[in-house]
C-alpha atoms as a PDB file:
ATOM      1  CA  UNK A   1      85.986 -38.322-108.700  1.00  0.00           C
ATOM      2  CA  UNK A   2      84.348 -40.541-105.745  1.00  0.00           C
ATOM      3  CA  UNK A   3      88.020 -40.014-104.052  1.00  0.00           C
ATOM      4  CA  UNK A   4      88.363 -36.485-104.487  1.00  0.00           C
ATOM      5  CA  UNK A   5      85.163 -35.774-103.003  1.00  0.00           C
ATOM      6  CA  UNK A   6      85.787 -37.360 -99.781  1.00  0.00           C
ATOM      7  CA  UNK A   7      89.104 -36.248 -99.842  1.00  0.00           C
ATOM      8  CA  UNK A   8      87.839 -32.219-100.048  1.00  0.00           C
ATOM      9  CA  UNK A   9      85.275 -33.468 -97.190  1.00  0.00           C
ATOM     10  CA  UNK A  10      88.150 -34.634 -95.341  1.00  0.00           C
ATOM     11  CA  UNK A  11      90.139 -31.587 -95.578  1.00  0.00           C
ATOM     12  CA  UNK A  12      86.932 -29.575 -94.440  1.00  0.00           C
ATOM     13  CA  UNK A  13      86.411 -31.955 -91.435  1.00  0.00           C
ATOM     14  CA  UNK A  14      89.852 -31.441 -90.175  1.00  0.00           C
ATOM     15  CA  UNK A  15      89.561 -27.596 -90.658  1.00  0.00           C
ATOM     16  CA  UNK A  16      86.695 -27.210 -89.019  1.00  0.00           C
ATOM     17  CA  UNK A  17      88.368 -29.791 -86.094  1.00  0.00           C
ATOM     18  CA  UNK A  18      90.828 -27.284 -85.755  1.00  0.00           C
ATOM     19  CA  UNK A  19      89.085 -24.393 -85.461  1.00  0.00           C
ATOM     20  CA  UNK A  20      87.078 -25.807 -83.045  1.00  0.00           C
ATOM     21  CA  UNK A  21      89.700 -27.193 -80.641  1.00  0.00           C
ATOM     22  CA  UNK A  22      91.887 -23.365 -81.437  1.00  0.00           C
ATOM     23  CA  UNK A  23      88.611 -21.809 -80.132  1.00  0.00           C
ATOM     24  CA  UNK A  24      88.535 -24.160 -77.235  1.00  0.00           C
ATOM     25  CA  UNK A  25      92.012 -23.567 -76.556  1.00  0.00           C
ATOM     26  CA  UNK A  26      91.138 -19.586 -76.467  1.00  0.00           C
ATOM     27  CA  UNK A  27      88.359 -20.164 -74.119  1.00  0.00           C
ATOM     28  CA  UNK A  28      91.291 -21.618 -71.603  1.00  0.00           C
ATOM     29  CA  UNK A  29      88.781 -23.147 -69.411  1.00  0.00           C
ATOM     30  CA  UNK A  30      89.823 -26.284 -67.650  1.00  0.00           C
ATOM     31  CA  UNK A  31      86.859 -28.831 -66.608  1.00  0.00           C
ATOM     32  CA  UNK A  32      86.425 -29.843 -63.360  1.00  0.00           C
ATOM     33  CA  UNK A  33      84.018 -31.934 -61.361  1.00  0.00           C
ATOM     34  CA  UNK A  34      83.942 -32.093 -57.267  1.00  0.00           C
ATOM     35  CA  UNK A  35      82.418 -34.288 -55.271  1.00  0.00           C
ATOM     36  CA  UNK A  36      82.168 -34.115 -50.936  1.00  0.00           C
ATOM     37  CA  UNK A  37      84.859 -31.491 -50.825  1.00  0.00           C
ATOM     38  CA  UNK A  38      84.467 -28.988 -47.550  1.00  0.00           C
ATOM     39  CA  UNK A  39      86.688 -25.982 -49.479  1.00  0.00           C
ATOM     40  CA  UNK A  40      88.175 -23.659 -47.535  1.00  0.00           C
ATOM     41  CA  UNK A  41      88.463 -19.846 -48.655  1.00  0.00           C
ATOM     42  CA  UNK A  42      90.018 -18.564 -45.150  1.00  0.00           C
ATOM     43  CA  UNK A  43      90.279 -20.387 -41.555  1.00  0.00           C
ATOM     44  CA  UNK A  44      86.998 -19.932 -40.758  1.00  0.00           C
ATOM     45  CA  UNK A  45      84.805 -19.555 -44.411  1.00  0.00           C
ATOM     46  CA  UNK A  46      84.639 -22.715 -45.719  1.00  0.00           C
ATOM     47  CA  UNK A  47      81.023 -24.445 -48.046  1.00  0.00           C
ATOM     48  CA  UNK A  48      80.553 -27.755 -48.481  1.00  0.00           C
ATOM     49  CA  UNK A  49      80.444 -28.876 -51.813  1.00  0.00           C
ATOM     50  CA  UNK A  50      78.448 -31.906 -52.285  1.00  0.00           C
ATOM     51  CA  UNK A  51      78.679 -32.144 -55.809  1.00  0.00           C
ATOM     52  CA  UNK A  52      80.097 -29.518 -58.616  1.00  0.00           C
ATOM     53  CA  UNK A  53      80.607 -29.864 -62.285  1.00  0.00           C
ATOM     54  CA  UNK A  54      82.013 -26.658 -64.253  1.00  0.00           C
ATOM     55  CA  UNK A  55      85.530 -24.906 -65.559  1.00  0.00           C
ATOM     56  CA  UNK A  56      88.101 -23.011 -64.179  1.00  0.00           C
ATOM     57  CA  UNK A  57      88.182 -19.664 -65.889  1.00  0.00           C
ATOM     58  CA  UNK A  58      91.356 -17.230 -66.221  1.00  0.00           C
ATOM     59  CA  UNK A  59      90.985 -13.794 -64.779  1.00  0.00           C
ATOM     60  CA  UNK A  60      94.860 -12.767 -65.032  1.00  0.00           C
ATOM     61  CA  UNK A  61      97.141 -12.099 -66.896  1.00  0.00           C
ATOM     62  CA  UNK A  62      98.520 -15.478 -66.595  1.00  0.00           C
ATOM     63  CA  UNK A  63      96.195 -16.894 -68.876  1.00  0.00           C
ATOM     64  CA  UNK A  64      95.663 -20.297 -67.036  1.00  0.00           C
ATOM     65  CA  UNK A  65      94.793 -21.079 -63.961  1.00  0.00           C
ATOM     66  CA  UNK A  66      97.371 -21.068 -61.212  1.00  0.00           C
ATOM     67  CA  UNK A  67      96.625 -23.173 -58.161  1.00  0.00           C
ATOM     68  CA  UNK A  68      99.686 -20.322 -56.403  1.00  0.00           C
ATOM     69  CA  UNK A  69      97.434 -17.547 -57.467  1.00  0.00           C
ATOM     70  CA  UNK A  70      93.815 -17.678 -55.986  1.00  0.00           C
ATOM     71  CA  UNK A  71      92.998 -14.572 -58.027  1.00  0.00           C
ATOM     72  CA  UNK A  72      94.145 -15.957 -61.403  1.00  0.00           C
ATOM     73  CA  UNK A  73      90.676 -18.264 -61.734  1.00  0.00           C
ATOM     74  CA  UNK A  74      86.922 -18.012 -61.133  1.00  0.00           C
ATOM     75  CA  UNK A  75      85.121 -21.177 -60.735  1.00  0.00           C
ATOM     76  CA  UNK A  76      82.337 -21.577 -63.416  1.00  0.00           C
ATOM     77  CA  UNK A  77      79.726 -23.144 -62.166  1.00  0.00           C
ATOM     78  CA  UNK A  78      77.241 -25.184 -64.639  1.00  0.00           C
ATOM     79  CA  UNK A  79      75.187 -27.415 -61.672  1.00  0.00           C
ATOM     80  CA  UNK A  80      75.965 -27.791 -57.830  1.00  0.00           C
ATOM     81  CA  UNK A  81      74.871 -28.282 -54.922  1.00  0.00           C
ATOM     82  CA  UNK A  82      76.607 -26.016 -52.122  1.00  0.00           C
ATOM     83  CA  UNK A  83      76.156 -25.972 -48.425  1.00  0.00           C
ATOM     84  CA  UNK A  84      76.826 -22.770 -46.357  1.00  0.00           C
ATOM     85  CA  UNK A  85      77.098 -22.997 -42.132  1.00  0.00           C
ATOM     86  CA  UNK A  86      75.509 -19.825 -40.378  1.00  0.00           C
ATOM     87  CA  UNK A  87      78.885 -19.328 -38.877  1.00  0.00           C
ATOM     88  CA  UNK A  88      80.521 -19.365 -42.212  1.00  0.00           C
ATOM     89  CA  UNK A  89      78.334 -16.841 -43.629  1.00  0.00           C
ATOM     90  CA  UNK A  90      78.409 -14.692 -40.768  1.00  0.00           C
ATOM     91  CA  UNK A  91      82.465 -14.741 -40.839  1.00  0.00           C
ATOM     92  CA  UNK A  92      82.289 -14.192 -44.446  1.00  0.00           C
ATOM     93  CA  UNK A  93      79.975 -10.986 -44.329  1.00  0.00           C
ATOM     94  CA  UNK A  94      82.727  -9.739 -41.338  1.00  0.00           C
ATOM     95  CA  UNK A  95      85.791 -10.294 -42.705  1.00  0.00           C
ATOM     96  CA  UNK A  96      85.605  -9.824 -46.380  1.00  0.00           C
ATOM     97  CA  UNK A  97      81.804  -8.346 -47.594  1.00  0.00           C
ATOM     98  CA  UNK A  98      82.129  -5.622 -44.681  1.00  0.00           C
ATOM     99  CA  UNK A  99      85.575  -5.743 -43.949  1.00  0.00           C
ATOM    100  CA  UNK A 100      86.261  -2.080 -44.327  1.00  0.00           C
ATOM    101  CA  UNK A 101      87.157   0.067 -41.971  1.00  0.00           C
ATOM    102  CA  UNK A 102      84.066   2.342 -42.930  1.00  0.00           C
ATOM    103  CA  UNK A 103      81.547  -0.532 -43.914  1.00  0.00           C
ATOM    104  CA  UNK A 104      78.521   0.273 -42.188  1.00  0.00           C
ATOM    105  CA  UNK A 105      77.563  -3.022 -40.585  1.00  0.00           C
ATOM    106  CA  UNK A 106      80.123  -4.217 -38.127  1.00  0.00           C
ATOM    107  CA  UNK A 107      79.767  -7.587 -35.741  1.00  0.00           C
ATOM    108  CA  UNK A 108      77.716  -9.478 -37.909  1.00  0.00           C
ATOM    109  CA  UNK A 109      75.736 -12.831 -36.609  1.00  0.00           C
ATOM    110  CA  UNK A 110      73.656 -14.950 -37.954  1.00  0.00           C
ATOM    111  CA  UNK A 111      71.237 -17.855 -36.729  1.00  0.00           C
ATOM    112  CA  UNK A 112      68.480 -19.713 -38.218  1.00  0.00           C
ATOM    113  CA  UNK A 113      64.801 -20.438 -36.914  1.00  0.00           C
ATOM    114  CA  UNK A 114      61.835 -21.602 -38.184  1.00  0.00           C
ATOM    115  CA  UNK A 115      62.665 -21.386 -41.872  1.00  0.00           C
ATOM    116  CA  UNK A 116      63.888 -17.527 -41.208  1.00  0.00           C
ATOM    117  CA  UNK A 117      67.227 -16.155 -41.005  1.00  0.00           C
ATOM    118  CA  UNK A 118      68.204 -13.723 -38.453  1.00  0.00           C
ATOM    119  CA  UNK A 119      70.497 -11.115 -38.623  1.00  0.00           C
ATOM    120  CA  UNK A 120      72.007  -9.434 -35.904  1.00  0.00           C
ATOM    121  CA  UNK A 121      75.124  -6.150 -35.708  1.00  0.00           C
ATOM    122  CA  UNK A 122      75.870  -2.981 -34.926  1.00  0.00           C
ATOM    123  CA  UNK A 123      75.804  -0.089 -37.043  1.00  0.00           C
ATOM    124  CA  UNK A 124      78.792   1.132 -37.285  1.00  0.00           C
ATOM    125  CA  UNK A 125      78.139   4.557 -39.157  1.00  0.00           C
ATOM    126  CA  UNK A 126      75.409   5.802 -36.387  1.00  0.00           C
ATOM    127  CA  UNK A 127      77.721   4.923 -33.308  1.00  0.00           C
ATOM    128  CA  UNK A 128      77.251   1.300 -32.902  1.00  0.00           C
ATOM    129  CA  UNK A 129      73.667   0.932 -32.436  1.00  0.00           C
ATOM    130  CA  UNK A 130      72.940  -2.639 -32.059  1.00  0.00           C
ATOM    131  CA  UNK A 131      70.035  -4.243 -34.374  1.00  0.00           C
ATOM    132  CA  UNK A 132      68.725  -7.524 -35.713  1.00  0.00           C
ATOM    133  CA  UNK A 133      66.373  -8.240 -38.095  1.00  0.00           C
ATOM    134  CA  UNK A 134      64.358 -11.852 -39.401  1.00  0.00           C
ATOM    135  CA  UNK A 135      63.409 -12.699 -42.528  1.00  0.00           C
ATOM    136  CA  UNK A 136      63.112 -14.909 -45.560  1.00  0.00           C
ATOM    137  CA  UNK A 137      65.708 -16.364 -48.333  1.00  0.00           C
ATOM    138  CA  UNK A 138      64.815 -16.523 -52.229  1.00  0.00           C
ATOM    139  CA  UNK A 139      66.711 -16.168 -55.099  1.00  0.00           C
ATOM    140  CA  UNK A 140      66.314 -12.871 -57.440  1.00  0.00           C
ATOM    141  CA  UNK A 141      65.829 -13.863 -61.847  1.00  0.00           C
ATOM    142  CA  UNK A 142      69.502 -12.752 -61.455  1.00  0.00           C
ATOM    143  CA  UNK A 143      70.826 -15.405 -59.656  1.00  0.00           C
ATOM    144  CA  UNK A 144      71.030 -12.940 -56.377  1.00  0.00           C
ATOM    145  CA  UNK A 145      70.141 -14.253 -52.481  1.00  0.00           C
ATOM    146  CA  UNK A 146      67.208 -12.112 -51.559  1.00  0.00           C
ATOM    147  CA  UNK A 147      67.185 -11.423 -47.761  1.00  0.00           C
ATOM    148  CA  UNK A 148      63.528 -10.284 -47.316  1.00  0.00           C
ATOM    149  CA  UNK A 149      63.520  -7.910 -44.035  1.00  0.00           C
ATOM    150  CA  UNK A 150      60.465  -8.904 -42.332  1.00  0.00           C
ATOM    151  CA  UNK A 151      60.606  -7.895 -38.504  1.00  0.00           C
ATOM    152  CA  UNK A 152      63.692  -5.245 -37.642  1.00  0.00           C
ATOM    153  CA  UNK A 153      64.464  -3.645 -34.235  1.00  0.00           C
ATOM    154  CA  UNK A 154      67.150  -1.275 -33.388  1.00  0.00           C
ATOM    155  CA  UNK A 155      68.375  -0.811 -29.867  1.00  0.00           C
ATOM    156  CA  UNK A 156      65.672  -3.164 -28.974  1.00  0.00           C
ATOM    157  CA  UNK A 157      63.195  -0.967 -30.441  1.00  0.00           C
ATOM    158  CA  UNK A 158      60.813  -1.876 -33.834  1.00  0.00           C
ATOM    159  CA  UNK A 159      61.574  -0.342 -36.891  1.00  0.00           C
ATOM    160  CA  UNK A 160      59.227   0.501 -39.926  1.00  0.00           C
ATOM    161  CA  UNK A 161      61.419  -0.985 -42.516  1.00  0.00           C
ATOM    162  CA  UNK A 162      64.616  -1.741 -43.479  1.00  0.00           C
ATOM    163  CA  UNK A 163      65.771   1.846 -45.477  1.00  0.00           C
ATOM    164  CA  UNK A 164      64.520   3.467 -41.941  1.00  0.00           C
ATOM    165  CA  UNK A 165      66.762   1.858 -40.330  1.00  0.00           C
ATOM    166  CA  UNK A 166      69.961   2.346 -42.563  1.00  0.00           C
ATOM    167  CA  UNK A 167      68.874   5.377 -43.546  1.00  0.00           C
ATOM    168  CA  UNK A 168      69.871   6.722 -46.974  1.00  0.00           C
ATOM    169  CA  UNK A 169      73.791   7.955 -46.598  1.00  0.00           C
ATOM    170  CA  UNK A 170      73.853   4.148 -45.185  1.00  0.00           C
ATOM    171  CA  UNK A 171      72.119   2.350 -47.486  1.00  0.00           C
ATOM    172  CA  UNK A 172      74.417   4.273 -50.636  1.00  0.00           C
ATOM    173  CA  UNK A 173      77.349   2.729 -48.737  1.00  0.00           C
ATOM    174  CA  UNK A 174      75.894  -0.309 -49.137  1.00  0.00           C
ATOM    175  CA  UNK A 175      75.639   0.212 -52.521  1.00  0.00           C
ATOM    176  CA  UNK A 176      79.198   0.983 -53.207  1.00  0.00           C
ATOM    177  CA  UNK A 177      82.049  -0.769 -54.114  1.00  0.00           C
ATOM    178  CA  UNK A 178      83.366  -0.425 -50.312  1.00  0.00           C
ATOM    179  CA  UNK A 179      80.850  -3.664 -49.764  1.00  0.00           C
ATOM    180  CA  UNK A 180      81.633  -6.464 -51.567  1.00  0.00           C
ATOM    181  CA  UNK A 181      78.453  -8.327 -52.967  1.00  0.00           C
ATOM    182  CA  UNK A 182      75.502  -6.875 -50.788  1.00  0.00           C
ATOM    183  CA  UNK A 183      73.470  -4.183 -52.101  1.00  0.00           C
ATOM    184  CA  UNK A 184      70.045  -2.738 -50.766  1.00  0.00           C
ATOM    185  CA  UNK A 185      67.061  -2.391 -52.244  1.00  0.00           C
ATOM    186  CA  UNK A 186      63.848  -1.360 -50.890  1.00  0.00           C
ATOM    187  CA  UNK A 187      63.783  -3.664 -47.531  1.00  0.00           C
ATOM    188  CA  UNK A 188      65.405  -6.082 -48.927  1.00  0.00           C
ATOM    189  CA  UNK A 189      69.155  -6.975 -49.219  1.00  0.00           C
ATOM    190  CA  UNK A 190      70.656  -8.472 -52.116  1.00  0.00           C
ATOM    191  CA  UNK A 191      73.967 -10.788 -51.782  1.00  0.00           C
ATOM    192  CA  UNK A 192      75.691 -11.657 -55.055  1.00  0.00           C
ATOM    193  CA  UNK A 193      77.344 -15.129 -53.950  1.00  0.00           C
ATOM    194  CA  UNK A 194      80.287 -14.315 -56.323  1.00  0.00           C
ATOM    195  CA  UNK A 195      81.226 -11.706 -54.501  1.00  0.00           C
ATOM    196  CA  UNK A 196      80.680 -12.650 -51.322  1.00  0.00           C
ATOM    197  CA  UNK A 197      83.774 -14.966 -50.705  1.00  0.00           C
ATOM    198  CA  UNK A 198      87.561 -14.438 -51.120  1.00  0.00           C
ATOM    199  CA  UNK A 199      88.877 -15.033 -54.484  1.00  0.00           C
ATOM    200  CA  UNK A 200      89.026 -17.486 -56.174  1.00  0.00           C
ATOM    201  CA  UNK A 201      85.366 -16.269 -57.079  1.00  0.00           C
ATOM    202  CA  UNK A 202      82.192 -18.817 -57.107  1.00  0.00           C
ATOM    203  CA  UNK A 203      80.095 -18.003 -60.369  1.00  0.00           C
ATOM    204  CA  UNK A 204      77.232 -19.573 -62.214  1.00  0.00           C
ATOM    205  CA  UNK A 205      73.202 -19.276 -62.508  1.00  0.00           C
ATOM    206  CA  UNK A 206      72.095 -20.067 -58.723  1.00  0.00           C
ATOM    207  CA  UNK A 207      68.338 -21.337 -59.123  1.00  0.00           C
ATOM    208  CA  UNK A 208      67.462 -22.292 -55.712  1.00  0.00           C
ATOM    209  CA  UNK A 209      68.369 -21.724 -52.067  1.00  0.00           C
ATOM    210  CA  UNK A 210      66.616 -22.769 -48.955  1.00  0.00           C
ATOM    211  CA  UNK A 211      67.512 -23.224 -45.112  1.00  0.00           C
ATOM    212  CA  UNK A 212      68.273 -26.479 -43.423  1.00  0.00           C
ATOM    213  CA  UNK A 213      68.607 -26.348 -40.020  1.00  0.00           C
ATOM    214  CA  UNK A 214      71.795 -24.072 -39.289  1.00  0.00           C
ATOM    215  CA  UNK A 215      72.980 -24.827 -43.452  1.00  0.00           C
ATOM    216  CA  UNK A 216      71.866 -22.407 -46.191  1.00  0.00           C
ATOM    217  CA  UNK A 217      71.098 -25.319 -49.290  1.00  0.00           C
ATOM    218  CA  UNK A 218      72.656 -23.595 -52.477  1.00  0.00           C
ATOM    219  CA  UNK A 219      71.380 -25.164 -55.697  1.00  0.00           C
ATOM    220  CA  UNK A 220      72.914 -24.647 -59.520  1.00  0.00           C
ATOM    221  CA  UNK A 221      71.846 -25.854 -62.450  1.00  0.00           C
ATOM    222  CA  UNK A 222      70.502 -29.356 -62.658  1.00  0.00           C
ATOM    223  CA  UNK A 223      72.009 -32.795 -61.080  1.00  0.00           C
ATOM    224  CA  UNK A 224      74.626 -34.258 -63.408  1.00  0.00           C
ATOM    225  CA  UNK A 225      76.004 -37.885 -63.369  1.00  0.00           C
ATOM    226  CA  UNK A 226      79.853 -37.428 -62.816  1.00  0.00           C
ATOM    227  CA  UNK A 227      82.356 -38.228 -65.697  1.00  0.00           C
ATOM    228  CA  UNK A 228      85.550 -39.170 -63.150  1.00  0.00           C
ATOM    229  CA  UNK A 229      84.019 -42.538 -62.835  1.00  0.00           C
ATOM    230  CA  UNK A 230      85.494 -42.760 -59.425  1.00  0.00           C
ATOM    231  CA  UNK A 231      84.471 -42.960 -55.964  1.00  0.00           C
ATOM    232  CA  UNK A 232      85.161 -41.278 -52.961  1.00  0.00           C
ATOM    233  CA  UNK A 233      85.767 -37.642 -52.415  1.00  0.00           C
ATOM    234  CA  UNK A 234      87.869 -35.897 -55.411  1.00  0.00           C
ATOM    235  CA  UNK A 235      88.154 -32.379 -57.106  1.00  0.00           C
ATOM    236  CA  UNK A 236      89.430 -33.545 -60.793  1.00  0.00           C
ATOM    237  CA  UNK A 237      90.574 -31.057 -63.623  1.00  0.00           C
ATOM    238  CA  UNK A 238      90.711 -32.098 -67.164  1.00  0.00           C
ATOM    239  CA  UNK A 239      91.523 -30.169 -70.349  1.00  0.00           C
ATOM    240  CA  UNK A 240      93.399 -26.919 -71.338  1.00  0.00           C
ATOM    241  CA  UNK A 241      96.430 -25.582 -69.485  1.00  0.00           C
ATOM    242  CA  UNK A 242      96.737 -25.747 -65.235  1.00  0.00           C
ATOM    243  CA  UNK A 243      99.727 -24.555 -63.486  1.00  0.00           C
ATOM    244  CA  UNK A 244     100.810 -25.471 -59.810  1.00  0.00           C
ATOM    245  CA  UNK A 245     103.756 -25.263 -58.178  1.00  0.00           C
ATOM    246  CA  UNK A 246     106.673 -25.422 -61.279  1.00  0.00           C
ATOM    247  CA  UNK A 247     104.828 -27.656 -62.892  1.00  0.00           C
ATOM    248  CA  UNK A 248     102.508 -26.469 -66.029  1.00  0.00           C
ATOM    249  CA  UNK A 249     100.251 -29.237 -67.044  1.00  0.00           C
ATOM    250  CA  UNK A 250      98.814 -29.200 -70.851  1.00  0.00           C
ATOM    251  CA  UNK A 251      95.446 -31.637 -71.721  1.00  0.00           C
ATOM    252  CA  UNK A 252      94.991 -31.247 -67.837  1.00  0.00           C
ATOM    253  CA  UNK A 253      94.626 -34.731 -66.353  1.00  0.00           C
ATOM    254  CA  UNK A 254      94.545 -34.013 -62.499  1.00  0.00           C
ATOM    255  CA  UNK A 255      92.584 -35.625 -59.807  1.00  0.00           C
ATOM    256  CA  UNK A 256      93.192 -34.722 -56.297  1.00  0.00           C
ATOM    257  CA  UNK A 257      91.637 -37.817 -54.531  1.00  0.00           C
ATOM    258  CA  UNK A 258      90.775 -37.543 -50.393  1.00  0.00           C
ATOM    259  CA  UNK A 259      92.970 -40.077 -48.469  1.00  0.00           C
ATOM    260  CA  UNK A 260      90.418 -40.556 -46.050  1.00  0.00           C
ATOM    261  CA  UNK A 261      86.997 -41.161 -47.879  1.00  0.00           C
ATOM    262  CA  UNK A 262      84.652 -41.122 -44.361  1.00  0.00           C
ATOM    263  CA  UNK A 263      84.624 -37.806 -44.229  1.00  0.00           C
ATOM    264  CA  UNK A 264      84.427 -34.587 -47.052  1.00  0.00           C
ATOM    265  CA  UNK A 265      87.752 -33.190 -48.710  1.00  0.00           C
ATOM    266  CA  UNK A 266      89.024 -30.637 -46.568  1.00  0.00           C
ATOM    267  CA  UNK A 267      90.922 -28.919 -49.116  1.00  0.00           C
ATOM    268  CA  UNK A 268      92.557 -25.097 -48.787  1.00  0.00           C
ATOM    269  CA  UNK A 269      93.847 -23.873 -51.732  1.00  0.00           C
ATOM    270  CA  UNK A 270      96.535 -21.397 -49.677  1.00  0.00           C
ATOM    271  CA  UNK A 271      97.637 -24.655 -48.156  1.00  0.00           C
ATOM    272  CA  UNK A 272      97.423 -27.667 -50.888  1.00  0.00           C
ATOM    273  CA  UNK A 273     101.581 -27.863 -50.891  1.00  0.00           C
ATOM    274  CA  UNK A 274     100.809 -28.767 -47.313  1.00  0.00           C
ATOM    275  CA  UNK A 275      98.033 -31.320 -48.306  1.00  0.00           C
ATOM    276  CA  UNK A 276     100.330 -32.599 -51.199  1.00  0.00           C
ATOM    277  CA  UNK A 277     103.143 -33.247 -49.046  1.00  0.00           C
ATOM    278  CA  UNK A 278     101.631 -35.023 -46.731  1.00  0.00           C
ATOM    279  CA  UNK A 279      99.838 -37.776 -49.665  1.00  0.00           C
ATOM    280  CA  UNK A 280     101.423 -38.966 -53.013  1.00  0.00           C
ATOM    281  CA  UNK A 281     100.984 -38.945 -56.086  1.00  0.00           C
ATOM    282  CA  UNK A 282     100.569 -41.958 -58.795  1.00  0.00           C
ATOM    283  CA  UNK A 283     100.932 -41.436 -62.534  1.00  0.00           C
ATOM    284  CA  UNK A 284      98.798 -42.698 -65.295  1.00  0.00           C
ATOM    285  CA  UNK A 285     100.245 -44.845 -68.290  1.00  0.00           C
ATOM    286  CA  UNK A 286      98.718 -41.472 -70.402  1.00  0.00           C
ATOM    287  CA  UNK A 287     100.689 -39.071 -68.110  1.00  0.00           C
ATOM    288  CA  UNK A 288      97.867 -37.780 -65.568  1.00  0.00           C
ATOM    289  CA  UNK A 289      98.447 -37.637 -61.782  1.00  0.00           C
ATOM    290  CA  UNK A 290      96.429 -38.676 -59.437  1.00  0.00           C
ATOM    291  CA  UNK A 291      97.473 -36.876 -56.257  1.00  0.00           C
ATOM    292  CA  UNK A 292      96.594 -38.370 -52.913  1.00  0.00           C
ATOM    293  CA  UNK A 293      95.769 -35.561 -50.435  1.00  0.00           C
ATOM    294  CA  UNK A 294      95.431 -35.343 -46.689  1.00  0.00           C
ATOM    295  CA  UNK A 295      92.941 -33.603 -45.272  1.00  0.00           C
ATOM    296  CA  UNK A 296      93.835 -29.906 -44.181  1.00  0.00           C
ATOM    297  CA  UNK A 297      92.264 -30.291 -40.574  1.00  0.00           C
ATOM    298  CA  UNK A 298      94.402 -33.451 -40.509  1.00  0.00           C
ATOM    299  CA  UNK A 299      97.851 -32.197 -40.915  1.00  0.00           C
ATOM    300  CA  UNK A 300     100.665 -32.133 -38.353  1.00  0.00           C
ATOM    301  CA  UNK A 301     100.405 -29.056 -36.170  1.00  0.00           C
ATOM    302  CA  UNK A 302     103.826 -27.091 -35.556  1.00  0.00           C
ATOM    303  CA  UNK A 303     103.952 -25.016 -32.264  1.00  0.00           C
ATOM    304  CA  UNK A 304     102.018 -22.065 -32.833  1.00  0.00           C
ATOM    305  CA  UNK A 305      99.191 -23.264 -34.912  1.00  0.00           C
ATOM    306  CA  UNK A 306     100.906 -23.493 -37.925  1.00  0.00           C
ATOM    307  CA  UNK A 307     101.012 -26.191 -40.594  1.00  0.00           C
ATOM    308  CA  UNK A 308     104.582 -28.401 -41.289  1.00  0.00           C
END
């Protein structure tokens, strides 16, 4: 009787084992933990991520996540810590968020003083008056970057407040989809930071941002320890399905590992078969890689600014 028992507990464990690892296998998210890795989404937007622990989610109809595809993944963020240059913001906002012919806000700069962020462009849609404006950073109970106008001139001139100075038509154009991740409300302008990069697409709670000297401080989640056990500067995947280059990996074992550990990972997803080619890869007794990558500011030039 004992023996039957355990053996109909048995059977239930395993069912419920495989249910759980057939619902895992639905979600299709692949784990991954970063740590010092400066990631580049074009030639001149890049953040510095000190530390990042979170999944790789499919958004195509791949159904995995395709290293050749930046816009088969989003990056799930559960806690980071992610560092943002003016410069890189500023080239972000110009060539992607208002990279529209139409966008109203054209030559975008940004600087930093004092704890404020400036702002400086031209509006496009009212004949390319120049402005700037100064304010403060916070983060909205939706996980939005709050740019809090508090001083705003146009041609050199003080304005009232931020709506006077885009004006209605302006700030609906803003507010459509011809913007990518910036939206206006009141005198205020919201950036989703999602949205505000190329694909593939940062997402998770943000809970605090602040300004360090030219470096906007993004925060997620809490501080975890990392699970690669490692040291150095690495991006490593684990779990679920990963494809890149002809090979399809299932139970993802992947580290990329930095070949030179004094500085971050300068990694560029539109170039890692550069990267790759110019490391090596080891593999485990269980079948994982470990792929030795050179930086991407490291490789061999070829005449004309392109990499081998």
């Amino acid at each position: 009787m004992i023996s039957r028992v355990l053996l109909v507990a048995y059977a239930i464990w395993l069912s419920a084992r495989g249910y759980s690892q057939e619902q895992e296998a639905e979600r299709g998210h692949v784990h991954t933990e970063m740590r010092n890795v400066l990631y580049h989404f074009t030639d001149s937007a890049s953040v510095h991520i000190v530390y990042l622990e979170g999944e790789l989610i499919p958004t195509s109809e791949h159904g995995i996540p395709v290293f050749d595809d930046a816009n088969s993944f989003a990056l799930g963020i559960h806690s980071a810590e992610i560092i943002i240059t003016i410069d890189a913001l500023a080239n972000a906002l110009s060539q992607y968020a208002f990279a529209t012919s139409d966008a109203p806000i054209k030559q975008i700069r940004i600087s930093t003083e004092g704890g404020k962020m400036k702002i400086k462009g031209q509006l496009h849609s009212e004949g390319n008056v120049p402005f700037e404006s100064e304010g403060s950073l916070s983060v909205t109970p939706q996980g939005e970057i709050r740019v809090h106008a508090e001083k705003i001139k146009a041609a050199h001139l003080p304005v009232k407040g931020l709506m006077d100075l885009l004006g209605a038509t302006i700030a609906k154009l803003i507010d459509s989809k011809k913007v990518h991740g910036v939206r206006a409300e009141k005198d205020d302008l919201l950036l989703h930071p999602s949205e505000l990069f190329p694909p593939p697409h940062i997402e998770g709670g943000l809970s605090a941002i602040m300004i360090r000297g030219n470096e906007i401080v993004l925060r997620y989640g809490n501080a975890s320890a990392p699970t690669a056990k490692m040291k150095g500067n690495y991006m490593a995947y684990r779990g679920f399905q990963l494809r890149f280059g002809k090979l399809t990996m299932s139970d993802t074992d992947l580290t990329l590992i930095d070949l030179d550990p004094r500085d971050p990972f300068d990694f560029y997803l539109a170039h890692y078969k550069d990267q790759l080619v110019g490391g090596y890869t080891k593999t485990t007794p269980t079948f994982g890689l470990r792929s030795y990558f050179r930086d991407y500011n490291k490789l061999r030039k070829q005449p004309g600014g392109t990499s081998p």
